[in-house]
Protein backbone atom coordinates (compact mmCIF):
# COMPACT_ATOMS: atom_id res chain seq x y z
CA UNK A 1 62.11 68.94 37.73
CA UNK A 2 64.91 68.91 40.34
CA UNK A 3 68.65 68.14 39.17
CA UNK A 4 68.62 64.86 41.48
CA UNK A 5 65.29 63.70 39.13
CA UNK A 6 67.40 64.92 35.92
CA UNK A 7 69.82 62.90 37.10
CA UNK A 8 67.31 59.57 37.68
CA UNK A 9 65.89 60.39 34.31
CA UNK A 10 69.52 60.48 32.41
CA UNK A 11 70.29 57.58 34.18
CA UNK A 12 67.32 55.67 33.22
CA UNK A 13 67.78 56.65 29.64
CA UNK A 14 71.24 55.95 29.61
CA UNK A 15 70.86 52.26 30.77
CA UNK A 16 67.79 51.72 28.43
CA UNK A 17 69.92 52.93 25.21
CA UNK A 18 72.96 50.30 26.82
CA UNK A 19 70.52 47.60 26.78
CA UNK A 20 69.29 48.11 23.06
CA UNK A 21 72.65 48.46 21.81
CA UNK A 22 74.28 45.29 23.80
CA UNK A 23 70.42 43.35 21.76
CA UNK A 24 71.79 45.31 18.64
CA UNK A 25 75.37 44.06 19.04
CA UNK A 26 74.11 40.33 20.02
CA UNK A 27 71.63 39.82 16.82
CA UNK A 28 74.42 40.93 14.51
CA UNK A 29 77.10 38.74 16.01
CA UNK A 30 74.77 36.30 15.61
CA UNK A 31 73.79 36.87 11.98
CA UNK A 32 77.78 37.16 11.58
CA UNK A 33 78.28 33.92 13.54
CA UNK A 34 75.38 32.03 10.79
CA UNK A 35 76.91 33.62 7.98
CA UNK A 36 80.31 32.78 9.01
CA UNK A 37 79.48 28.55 9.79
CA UNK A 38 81.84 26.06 7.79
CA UNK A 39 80.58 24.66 5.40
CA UNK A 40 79.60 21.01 5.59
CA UNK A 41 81.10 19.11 3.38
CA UNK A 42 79.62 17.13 0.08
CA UNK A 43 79.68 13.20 1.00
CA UNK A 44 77.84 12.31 -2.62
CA UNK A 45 74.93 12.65 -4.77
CA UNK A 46 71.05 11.05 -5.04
CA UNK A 47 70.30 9.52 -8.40
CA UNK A 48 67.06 10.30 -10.17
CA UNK A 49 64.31 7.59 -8.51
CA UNK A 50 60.52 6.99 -8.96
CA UNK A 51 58.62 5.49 -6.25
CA UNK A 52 55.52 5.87 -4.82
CA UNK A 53 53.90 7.81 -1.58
CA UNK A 54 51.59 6.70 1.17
CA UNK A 55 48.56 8.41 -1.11
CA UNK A 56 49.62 6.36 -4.09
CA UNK A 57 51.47 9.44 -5.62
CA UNK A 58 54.68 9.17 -7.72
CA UNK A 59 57.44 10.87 -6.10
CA UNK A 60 60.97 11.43 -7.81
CA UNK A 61 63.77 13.45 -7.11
CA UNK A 62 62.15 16.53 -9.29
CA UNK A 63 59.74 16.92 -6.52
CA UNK A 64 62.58 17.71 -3.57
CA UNK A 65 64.46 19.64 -5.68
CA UNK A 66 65.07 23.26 -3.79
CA UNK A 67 64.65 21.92 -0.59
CA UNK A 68 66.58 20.44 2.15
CA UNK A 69 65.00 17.08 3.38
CA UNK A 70 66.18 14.39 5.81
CA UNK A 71 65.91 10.71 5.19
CA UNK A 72 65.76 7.47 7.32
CA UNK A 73 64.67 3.66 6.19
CA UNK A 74 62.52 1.66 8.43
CA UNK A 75 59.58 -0.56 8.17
CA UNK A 76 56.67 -1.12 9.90
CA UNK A 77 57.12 -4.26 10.95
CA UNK A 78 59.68 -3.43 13.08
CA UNK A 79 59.72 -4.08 16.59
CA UNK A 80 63.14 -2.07 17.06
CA UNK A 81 63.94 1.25 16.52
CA UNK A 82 61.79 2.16 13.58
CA UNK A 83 59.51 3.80 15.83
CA UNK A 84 61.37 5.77 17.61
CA UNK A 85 63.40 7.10 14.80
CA UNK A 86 59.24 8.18 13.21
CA UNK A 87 58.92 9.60 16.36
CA UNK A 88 62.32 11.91 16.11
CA UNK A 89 60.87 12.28 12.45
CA UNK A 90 58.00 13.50 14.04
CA UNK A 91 59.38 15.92 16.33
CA UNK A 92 61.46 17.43 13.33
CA UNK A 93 58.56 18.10 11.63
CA UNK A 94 57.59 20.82 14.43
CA UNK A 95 60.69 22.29 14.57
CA UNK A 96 61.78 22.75 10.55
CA UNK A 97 60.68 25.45 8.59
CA UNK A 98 58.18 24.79 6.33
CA UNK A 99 60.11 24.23 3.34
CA UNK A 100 62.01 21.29 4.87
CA UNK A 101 61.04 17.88 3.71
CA UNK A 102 61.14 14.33 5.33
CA UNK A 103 61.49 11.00 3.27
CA UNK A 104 60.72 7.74 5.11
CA UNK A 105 61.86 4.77 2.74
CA UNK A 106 60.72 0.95 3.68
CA UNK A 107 63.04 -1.91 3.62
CA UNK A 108 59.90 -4.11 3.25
CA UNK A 109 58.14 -2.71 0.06
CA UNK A 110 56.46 -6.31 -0.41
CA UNK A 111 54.06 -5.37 2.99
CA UNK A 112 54.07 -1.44 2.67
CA UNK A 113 52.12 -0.81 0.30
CA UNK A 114 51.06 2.42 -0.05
CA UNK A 115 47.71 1.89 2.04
CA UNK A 116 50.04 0.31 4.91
CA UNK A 117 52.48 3.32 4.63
CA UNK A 118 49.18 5.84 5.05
CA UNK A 119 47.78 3.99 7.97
CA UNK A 120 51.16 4.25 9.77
CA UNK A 121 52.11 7.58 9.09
CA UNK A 122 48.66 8.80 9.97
CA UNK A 123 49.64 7.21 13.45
CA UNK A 124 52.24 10.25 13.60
CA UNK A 125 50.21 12.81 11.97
CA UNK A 126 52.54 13.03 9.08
CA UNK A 127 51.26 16.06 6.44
CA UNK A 128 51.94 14.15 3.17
CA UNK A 129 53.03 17.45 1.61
CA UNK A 130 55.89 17.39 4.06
CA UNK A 131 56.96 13.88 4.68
CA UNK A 132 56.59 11.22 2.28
CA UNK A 133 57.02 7.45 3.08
CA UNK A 134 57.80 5.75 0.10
CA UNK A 135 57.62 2.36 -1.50
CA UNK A 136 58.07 0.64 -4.93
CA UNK A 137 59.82 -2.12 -6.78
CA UNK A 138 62.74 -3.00 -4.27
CA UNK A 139 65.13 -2.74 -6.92
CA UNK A 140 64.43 0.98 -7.02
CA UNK A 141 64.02 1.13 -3.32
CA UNK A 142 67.61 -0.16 -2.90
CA UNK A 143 68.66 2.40 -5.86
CA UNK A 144 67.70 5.01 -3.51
CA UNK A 145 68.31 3.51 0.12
CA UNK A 146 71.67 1.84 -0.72
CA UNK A 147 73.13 2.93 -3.71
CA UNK A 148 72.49 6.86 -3.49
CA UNK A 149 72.00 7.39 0.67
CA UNK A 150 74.41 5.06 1.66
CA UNK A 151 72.32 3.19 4.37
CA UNK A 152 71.94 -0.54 4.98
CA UNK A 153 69.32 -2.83 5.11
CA UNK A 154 70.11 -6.68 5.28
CA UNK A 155 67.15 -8.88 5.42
CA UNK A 156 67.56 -11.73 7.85
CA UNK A 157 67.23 -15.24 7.97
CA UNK A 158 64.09 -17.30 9.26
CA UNK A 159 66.65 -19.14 11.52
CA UNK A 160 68.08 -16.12 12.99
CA UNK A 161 64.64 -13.74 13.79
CA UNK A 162 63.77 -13.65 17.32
CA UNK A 163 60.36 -12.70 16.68
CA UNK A 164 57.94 -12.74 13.39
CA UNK A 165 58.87 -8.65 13.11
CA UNK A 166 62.62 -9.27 13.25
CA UNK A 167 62.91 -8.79 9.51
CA UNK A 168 65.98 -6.79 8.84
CA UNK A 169 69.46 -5.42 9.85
CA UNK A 170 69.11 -1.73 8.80
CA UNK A 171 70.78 2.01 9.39
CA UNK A 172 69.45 3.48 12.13
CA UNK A 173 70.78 7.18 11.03
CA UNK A 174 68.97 10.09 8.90
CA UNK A 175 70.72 11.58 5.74
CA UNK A 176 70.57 15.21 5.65
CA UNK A 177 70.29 16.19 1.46
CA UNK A 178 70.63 19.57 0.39
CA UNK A 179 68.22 21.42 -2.28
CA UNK A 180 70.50 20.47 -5.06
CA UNK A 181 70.05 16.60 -4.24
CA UNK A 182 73.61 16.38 -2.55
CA UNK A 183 74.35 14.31 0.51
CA UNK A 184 76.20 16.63 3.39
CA UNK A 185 75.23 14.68 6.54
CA UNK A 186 74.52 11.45 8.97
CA UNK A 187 73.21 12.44 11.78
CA UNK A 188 72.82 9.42 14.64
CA UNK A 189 69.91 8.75 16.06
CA UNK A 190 69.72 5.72 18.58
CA UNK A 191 72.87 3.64 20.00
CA UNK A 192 74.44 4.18 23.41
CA UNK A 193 75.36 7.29 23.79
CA UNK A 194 72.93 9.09 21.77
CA UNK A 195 71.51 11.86 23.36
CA UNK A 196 68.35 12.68 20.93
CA UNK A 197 67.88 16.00 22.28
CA UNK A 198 71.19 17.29 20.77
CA UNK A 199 71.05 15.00 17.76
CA UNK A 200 67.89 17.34 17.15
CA UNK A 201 69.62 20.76 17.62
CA UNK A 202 71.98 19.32 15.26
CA UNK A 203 69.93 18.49 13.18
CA UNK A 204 67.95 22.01 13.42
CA UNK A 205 71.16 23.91 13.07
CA UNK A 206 72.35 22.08 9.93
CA UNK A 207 68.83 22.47 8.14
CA UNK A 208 68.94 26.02 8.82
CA UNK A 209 72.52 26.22 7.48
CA UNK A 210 71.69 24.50 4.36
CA UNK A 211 68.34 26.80 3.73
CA UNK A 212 70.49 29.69 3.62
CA UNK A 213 72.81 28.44 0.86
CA UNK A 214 72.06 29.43 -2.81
């Protein structure tokens, strides 16, 4: 081999051991970067609850122990944003790991029963192993919607609903809940403003964050 082909050939090698070590150096700073994330804070605690899932199954809080899960309360009724909050349900679902979980509570538990709860989840292709909707006595619904995720739903008067859906006043954000049942976030997810796609990175980011903690 001539010396100007050495050359070539040291060169070549030379740029190809720069590249892998400037990958090398990015992937670490990024592990060191994850590792290195605040902390989100603890905003409260979910009591103990029974209800019951879209198959008919009771679900407490035993069964979402060790994993993260996000929560939302609509109903379907609703002619608002219910269904596009399912559908940024939905599109969580494809992104999460596995091990995430998604609870969809009802304001309306007197219409969703269980077989109303399947039929509209299996609109969105929900895996019941994944994402349960639940329903129950509302006293226990509002145990868990109200008193332990801190969302809202206000039932309206007949004089005030614009159309025979217009049912309730509700929260319109998700509650991100660790694996040890502890409240650490609210994400927003409709209102002016609201861009969905980085409400969903958010989102993503936070999950991830919370999988890695003991």
């Amino acid at each position: 081999m001539s010396k100007q082909g050495r050359r070539i050939g040291w060169l070549a090698w030379g740029g190809l051991v720069l590249i892998t070590g400037t990958l090398v150096l990015a992937f670490l700073l990024a592990g060191l970067k994850a590792r290195m994330a605040k902390p989100l804070p603890v905003l409260g605690s979910v009591a103990d609850f029974h209800l019951t899932n879209q198959l008919g199954q009771a679900v407490s809080l035993a069964d979402l122990r060790g994993h993260v899960w996000i929560a939302d309360f609509i109903f379907t009724r609703c002619p608002g944003p219910c269904l596009k909050m399912t559908r940024q349900m939905k599109e969580l679902t494809l992104a999460l790991s596995p091990r995430a979980r998604l609870v969809t509570l009802t304001t309306d538990p007197e219409f969703d029963t269980p077989a109303v709860l399947k039929t509209y989840a299996e609109r969105f292709g929900a895996d019941p192993d994944r994402w349960r909707f639940l329903t129950g006595p509302r006293e226990e619904v509002t145990s868990l919607g109200v008193q332990s995720l801190k969302l809202t739903a206000v039932e309206k008067k007949p004089e005030e609903r614009e159309s025979p859906g217009d049912l309730f006043v509700h929260s319109t954000i998700f509650v991100l809940v660790d694996k040890q049942g502890r409240i650490r976030a609210f994400p927003e997810t409709t209102g002016e403003g609201v861009d969905p796609a980085r409400v969903k990175r958010e989102i993503l980011r936070a999950v991830r964050q919370l999988e890695r903690e003991k």
